[in-house]
C-alpha atoms as a PDB file:
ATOM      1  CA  UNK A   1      55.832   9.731  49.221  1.00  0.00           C
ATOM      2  CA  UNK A   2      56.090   8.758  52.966  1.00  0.00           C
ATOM      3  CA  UNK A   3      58.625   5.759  51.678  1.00  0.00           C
ATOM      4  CA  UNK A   4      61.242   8.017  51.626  1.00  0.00           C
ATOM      5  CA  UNK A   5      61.506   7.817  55.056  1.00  0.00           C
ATOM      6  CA  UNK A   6      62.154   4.431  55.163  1.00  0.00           C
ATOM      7  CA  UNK A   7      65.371   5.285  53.315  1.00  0.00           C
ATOM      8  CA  UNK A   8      68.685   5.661  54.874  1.00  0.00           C
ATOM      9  CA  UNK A   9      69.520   9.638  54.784  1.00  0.00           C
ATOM     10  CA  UNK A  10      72.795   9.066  52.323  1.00  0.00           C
ATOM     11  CA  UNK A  11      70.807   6.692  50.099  1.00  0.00           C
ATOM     12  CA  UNK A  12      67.793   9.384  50.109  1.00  0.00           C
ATOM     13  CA  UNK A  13      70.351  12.038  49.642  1.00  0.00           C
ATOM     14  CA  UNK A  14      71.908  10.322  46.760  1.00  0.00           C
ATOM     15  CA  UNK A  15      68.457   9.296  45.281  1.00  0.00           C
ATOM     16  CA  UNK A  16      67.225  13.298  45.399  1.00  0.00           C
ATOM     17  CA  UNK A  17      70.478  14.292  43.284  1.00  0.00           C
ATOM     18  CA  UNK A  18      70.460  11.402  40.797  1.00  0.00           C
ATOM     19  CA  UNK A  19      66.650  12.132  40.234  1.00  0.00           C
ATOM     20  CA  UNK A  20      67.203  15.891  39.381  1.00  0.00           C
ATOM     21  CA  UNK A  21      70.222  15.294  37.525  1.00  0.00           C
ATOM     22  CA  UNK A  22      68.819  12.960  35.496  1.00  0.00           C
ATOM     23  CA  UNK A  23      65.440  15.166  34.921  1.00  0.00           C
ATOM     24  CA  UNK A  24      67.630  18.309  34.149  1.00  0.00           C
ATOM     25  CA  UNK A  25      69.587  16.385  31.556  1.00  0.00           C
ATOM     26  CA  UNK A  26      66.418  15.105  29.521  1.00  0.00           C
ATOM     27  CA  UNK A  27      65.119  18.548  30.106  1.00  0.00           C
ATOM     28  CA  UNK A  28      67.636  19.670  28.495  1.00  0.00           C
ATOM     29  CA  UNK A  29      68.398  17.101  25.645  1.00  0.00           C
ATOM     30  CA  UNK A  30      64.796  17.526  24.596  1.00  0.00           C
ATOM     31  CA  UNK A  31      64.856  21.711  24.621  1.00  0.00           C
ATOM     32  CA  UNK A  32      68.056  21.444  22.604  1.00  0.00           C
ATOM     33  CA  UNK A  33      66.885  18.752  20.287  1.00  0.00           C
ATOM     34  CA  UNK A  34      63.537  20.177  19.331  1.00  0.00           C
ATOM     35  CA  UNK A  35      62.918  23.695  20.434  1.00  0.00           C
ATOM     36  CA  UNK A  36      65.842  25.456  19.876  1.00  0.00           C
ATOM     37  CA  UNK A  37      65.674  25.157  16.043  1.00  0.00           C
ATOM     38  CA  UNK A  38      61.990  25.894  16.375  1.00  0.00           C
ATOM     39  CA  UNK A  39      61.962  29.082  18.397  1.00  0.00           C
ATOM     40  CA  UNK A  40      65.394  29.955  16.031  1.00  0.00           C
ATOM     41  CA  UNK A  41      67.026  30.248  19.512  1.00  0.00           C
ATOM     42  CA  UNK A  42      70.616  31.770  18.795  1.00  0.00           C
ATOM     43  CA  UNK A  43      73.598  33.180  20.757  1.00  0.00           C
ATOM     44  CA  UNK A  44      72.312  36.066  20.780  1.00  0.00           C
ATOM     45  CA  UNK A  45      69.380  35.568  22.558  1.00  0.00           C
ATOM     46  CA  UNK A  46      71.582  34.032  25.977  1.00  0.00           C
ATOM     47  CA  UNK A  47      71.454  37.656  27.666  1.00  0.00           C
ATOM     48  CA  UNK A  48      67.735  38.028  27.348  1.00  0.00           C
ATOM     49  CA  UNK A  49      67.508  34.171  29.024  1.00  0.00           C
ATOM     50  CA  UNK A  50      70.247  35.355  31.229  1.00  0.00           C
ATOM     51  CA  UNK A  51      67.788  38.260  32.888  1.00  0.00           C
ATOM     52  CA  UNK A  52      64.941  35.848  33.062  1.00  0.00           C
ATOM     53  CA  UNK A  53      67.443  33.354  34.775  1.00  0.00           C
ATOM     54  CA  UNK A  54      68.848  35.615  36.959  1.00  0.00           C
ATOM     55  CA  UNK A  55      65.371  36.834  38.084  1.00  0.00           C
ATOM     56  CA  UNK A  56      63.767  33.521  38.381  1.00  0.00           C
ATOM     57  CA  UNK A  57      66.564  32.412  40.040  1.00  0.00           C
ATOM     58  CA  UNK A  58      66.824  34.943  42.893  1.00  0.00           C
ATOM     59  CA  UNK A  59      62.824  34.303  43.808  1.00  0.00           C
ATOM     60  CA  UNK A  60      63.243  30.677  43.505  1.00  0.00           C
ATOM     61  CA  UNK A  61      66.338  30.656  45.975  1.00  0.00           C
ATOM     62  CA  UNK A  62      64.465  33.320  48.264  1.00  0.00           C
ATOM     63  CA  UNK A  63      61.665  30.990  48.492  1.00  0.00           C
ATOM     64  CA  UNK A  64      63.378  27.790  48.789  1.00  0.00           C
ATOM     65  CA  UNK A  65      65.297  29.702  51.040  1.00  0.00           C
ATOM     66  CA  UNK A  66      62.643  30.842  53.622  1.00  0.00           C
ATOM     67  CA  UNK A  67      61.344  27.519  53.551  1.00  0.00           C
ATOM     68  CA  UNK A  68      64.931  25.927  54.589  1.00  0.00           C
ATOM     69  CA  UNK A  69      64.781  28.016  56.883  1.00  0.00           C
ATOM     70  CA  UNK A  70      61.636  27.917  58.025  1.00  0.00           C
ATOM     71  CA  UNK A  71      61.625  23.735  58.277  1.00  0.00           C
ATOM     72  CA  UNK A  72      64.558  23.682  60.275  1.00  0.00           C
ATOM     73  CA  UNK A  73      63.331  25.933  62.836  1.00  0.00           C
ATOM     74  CA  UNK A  74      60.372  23.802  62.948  1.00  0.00           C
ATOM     75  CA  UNK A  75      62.759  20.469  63.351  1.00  0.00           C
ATOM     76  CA  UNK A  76      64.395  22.512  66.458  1.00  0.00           C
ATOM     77  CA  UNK A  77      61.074  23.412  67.767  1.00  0.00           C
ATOM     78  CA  UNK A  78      60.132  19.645  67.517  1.00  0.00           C
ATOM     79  CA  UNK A  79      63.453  18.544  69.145  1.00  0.00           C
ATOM     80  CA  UNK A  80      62.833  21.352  72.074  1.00  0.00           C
ATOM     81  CA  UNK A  81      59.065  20.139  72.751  1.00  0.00           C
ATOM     82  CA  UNK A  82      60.697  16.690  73.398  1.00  0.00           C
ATOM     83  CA  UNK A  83      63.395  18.412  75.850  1.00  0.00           C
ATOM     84  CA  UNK A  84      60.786  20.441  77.770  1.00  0.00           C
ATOM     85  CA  UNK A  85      58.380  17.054  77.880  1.00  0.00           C
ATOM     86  CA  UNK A  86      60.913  15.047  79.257  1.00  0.00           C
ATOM     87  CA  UNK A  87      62.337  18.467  81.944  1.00  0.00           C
ATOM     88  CA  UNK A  88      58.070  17.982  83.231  1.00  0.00           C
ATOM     89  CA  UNK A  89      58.303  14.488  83.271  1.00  0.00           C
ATOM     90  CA  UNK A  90      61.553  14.473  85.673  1.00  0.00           C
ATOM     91  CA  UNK A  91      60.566  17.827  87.943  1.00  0.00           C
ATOM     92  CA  UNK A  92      57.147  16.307  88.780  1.00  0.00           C
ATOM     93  CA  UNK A  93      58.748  12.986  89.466  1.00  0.00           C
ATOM     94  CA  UNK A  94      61.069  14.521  92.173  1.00  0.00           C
ATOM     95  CA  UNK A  95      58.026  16.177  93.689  1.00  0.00           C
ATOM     96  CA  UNK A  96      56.093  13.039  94.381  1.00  0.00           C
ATOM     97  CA  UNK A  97      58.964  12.196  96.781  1.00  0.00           C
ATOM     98  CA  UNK A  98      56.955  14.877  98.646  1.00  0.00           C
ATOM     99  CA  UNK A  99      54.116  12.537  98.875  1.00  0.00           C
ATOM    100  CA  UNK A 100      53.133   9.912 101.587  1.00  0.00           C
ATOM    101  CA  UNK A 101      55.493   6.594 100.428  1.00  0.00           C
ATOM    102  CA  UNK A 102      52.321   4.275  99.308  1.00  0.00           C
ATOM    103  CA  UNK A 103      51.206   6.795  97.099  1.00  0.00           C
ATOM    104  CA  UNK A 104      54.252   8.134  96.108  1.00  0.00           C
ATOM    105  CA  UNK A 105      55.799   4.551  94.983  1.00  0.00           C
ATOM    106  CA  UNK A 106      52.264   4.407  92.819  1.00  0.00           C
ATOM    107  CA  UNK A 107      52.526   7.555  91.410  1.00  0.00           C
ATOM    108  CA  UNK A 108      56.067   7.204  90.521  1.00  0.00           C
ATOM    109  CA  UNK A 109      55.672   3.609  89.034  1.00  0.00           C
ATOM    110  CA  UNK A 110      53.154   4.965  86.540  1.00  0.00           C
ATOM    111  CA  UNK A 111      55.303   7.696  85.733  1.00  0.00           C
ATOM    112  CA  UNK A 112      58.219   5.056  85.101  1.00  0.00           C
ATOM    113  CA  UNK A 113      55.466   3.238  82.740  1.00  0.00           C
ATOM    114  CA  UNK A 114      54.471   6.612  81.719  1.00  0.00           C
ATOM    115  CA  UNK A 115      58.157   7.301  80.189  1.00  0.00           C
ATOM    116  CA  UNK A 116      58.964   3.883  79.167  1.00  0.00           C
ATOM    117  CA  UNK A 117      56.129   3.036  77.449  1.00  0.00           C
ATOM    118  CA  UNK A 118      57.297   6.586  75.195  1.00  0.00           C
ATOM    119  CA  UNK A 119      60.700   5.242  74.652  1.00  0.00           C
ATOM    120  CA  UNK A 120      59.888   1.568  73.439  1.00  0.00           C
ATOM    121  CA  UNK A 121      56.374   1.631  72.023  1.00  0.00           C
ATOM    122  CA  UNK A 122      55.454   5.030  71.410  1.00  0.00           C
ATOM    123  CA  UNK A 123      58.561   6.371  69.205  1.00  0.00           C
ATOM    124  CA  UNK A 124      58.679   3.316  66.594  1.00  0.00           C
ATOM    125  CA  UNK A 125      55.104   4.499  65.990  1.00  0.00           C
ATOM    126  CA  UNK A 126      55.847   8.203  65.527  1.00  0.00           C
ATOM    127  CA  UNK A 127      58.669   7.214  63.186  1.00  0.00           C
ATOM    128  CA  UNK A 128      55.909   6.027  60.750  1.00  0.00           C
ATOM    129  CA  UNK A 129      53.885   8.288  61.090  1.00  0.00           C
ATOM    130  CA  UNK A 130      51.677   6.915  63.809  1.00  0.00           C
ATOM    131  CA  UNK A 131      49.868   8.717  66.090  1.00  0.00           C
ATOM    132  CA  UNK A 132      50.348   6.525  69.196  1.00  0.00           C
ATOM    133  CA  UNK A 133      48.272   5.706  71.995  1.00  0.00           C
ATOM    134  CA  UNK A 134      49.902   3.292  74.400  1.00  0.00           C
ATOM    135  CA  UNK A 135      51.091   5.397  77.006  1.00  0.00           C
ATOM    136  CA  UNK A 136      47.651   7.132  77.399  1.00  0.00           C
ATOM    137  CA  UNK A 137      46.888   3.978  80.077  1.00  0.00           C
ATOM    138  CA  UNK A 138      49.650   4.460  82.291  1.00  0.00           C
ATOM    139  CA  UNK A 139      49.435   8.672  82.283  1.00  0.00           C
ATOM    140  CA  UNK A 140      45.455   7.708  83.038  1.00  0.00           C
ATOM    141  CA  UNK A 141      46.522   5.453  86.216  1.00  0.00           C
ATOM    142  CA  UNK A 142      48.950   8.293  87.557  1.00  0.00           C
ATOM    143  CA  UNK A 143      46.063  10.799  86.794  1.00  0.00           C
ATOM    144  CA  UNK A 144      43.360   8.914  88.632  1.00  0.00           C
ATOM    145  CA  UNK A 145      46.168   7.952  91.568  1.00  0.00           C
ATOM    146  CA  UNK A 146      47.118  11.683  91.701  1.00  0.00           C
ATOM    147  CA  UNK A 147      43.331  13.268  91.788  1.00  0.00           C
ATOM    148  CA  UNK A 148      42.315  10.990  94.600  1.00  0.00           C
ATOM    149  CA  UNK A 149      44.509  11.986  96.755  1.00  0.00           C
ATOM    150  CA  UNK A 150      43.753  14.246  99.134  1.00  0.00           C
ATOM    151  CA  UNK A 151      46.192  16.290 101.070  1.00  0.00           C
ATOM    152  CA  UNK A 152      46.213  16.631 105.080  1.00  0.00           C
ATOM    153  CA  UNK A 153      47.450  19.817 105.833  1.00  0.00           C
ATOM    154  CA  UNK A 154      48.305  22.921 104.213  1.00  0.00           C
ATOM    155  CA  UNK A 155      51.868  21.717 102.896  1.00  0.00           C
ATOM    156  CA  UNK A 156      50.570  18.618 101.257  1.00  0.00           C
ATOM    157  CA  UNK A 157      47.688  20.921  99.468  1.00  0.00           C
ATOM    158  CA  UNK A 158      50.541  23.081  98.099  1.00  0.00           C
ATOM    159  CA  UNK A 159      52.771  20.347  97.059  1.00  0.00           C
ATOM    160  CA  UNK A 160      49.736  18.751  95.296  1.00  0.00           C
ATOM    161  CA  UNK A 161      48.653  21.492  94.063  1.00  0.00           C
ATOM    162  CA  UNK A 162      52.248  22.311  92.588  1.00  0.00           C
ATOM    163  CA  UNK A 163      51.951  18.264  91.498  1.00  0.00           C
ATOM    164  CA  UNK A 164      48.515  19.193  89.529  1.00  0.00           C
ATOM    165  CA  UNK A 165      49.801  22.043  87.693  1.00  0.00           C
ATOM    166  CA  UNK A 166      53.108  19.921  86.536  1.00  0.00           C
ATOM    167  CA  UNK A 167      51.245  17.201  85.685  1.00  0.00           C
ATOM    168  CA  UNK A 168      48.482  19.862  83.077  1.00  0.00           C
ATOM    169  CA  UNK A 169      51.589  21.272  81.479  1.00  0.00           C
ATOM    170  CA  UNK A 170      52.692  17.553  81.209  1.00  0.00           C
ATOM    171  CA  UNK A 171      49.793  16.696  79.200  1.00  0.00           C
ATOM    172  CA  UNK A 172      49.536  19.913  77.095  1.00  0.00           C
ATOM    173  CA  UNK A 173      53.139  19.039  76.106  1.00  0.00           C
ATOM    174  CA  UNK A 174      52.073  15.454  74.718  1.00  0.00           C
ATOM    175  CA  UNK A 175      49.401  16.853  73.131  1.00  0.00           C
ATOM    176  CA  UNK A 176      51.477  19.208  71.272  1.00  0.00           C
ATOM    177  CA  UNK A 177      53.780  16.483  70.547  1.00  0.00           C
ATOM    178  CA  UNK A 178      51.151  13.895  69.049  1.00  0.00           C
ATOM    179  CA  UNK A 179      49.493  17.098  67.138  1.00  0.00           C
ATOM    180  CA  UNK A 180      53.012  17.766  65.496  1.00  0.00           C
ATOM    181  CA  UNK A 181      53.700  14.074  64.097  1.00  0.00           C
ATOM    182  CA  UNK A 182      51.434  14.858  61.054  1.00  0.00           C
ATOM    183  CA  UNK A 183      52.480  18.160  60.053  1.00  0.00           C
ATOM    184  CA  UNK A 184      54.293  19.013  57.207  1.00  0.00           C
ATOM    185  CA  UNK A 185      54.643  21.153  54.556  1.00  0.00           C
ATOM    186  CA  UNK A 186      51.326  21.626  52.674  1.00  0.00           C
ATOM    187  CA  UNK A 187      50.946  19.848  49.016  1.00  0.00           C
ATOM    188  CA  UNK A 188      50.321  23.169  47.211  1.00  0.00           C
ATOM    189  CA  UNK A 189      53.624  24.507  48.480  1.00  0.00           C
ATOM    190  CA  UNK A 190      55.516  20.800  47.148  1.00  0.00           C
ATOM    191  CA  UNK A 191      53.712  21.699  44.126  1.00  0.00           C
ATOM    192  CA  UNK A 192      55.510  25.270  44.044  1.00  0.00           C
ATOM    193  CA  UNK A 193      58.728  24.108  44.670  1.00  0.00           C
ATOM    194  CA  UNK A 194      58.744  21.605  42.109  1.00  0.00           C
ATOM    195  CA  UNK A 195      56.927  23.270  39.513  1.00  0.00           C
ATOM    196  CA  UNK A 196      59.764  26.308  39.430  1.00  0.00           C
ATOM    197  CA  UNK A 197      62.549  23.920  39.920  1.00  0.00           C
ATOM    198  CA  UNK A 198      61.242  22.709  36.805  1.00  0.00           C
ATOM    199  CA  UNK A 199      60.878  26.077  35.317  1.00  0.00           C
ATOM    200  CA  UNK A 200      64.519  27.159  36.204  1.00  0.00           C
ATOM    201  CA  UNK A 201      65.740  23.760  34.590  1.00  0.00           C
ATOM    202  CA  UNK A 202      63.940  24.338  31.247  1.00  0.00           C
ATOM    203  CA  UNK A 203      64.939  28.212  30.758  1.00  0.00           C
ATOM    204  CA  UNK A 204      68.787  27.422  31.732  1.00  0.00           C
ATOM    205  CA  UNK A 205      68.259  24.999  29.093  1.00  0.00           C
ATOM    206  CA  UNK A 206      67.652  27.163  26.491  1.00  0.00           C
ATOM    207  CA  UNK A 207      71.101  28.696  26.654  1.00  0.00           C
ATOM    208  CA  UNK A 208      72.848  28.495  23.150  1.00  0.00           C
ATOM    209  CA  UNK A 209      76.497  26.843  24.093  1.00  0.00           C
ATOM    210  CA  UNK A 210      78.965  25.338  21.202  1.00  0.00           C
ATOM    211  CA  UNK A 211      80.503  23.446  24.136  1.00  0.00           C
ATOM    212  CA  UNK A 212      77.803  20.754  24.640  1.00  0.00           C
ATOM    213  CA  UNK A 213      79.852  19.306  27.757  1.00  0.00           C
ATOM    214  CA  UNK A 214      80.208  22.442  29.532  1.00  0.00           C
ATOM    215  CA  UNK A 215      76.337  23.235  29.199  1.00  0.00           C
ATOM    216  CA  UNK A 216      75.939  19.655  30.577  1.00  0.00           C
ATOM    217  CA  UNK A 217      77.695  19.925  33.382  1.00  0.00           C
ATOM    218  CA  UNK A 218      76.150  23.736  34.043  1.00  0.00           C
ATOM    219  CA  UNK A 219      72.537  21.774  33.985  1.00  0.00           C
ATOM    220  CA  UNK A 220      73.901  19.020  36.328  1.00  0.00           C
ATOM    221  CA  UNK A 221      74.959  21.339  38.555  1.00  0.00           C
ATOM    222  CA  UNK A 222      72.110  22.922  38.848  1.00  0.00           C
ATOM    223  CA  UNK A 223      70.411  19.932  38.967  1.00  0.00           C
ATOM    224  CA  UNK A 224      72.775  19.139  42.068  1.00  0.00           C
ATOM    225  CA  UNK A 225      71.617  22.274  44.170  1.00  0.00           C
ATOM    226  CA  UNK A 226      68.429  21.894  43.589  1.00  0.00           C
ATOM    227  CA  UNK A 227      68.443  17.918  44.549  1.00  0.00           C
ATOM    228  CA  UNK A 228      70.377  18.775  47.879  1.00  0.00           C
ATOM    229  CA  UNK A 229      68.211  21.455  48.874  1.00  0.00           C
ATOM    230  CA  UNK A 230      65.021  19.991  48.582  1.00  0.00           C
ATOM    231  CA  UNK A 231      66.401  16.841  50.156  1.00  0.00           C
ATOM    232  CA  UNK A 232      66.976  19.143  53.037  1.00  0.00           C
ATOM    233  CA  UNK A 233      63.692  20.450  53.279  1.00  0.00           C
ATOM    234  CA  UNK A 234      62.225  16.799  52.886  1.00  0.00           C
ATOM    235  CA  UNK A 235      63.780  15.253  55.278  1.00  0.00           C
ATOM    236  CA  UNK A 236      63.397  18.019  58.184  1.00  0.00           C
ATOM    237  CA  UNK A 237      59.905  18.265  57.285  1.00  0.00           C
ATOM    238  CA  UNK A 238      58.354  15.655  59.471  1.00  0.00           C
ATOM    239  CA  UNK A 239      60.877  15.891  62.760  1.00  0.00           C
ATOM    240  CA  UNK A 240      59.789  12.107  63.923  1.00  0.00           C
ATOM    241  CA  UNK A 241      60.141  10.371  61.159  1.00  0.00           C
ATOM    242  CA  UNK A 242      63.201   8.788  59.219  1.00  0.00           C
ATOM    243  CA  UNK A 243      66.588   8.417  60.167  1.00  0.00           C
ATOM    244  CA  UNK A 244      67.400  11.869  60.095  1.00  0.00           C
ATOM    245  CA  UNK A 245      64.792  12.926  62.680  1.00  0.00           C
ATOM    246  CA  UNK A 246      64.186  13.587  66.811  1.00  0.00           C
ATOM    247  CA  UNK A 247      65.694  10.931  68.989  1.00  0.00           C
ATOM    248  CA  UNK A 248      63.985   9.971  72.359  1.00  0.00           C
ATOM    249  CA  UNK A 249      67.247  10.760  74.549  1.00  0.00           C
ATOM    250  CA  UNK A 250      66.234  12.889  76.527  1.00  0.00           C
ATOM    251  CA  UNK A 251      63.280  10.556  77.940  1.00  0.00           C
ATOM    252  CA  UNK A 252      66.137   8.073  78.025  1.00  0.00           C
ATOM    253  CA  UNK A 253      68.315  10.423  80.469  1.00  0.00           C
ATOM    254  CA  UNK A 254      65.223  10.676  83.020  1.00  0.00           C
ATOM    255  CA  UNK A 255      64.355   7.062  82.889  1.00  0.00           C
ATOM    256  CA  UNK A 256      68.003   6.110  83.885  1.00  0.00           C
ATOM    257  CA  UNK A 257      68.132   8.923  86.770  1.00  0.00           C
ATOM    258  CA  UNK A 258      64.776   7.800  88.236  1.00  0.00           C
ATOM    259  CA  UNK A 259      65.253   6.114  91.567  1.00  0.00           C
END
């Protein structure tokens, strides 16, 4: 289902609707057609489906609900690793101005690389999915450049020392970031939320109504709220990829203030 992504949010948003209204209406045209007369479904059998409604409905908006809620966070999460990435990136870059100038201009170009090579290789890749790889050569040069150096006198060892540490967190905090592309929501809980989507859709369509149109246009809009919330959950549930997902701004802001 990873072409979704390749879909422009309104179009996907659109697409997410149409498909539930147009399930929730055969749904319904079939219950009404050919199980209503068989299960001698009558008016006054809409409060029992009522309670079962009512019930089914409250779980299935308390789930859908927590997971909303819970994808989002993990979209701001995913947005804040970025932040605090690109924070390392531009703190240890101002302290290798701390560093004698032909190492320091080394150090700093690979860092340059480093953050470039995120912005204009690495992102496309994490957009689809990709775990990328091409900015492990330049962080390798600045980690070889930076671990054979070695500092003259007491100040040097605790600038490089502070250098060292900024430079671990930097790559814990890629590592996170490449180990979050994949993740999403598992397949069992897709299979959840679809399967009592479903469920809601059939019972609400056992509801005996002499106005065929308003029934209709109850099971459309339901149809409707549960289109748009799913298509919320979808498309916060991988943060990198889509159109509707983490930019690389922040990298951009320290790339233009490095001098």
């Amino acid at each position: 289902m990873f072409w979704i992504y390749e879909m422009p949010s309104w179009l996907f948003f659109i697409f997410c609707n149409l498909f539930f209204i147009v399930v929730s209406l055969q749904i319904r045209n079939y219950v009404q057609k050919k199980l209503i007369s068989k299960f001698n479904v009558t008016e006054k059998h809409n409060d029992l489906l009522n309670y079962f409604v009512i019930a089914l409905g409250a779980f299935y908006s308390i789930t859908l609900g927590l997971i909303a809620v819970d994808t989002w966070e993990y979209f701001k999460d995913s947005n804040q690793l970025i932040h605090n990435e690109a924070a390392n990136i531009s703190a240890l870059y101002k302290d290798l101005n701390y560093y004698p100038e032909e190492i320091c201009d080394k150090l700093q170009t690979n860092l340059k690389d480093y953050t470039s090579t995120i912005i204009n290789e690495e992102w496309g890749s994490q957009q689809r999915g990709i775990i990328p790889t091409q900015a492990d050569l330049p962080l390798k040069k600045f980690q070889n450049q930076l671990y054979n150096f070695n500092p003259i006198n007491i100040k040097s060892q605790i600038i490089h020392s502070v250098a060292i540490s900024k430079f671990n967190d930097l790559v814990k905090l890629r590592s996170n970031r490449l180990n979050s592309i994949t993740e999403g929501l598992p397949r069992e809980l897709w299979l959840v939320i679809f399967t009592e989507a479903l469920l809601m859709i059939f019972l609400f369509s056992f509801f005996v109504e002499k106005n065929a149109k308003i029934h209709k246009l109850l099971i459309v809009s339901l149809g409707i709220v549960i289109g748009t919330t799913i298509f919320l959950v979808a498309v916060m549930n991988f943060p990198y990829r889509g159109h509707f997902s983490v930019n690389p701004e922040a990298y951009k802001l320290v790339l233009n203030n490095m001098n």
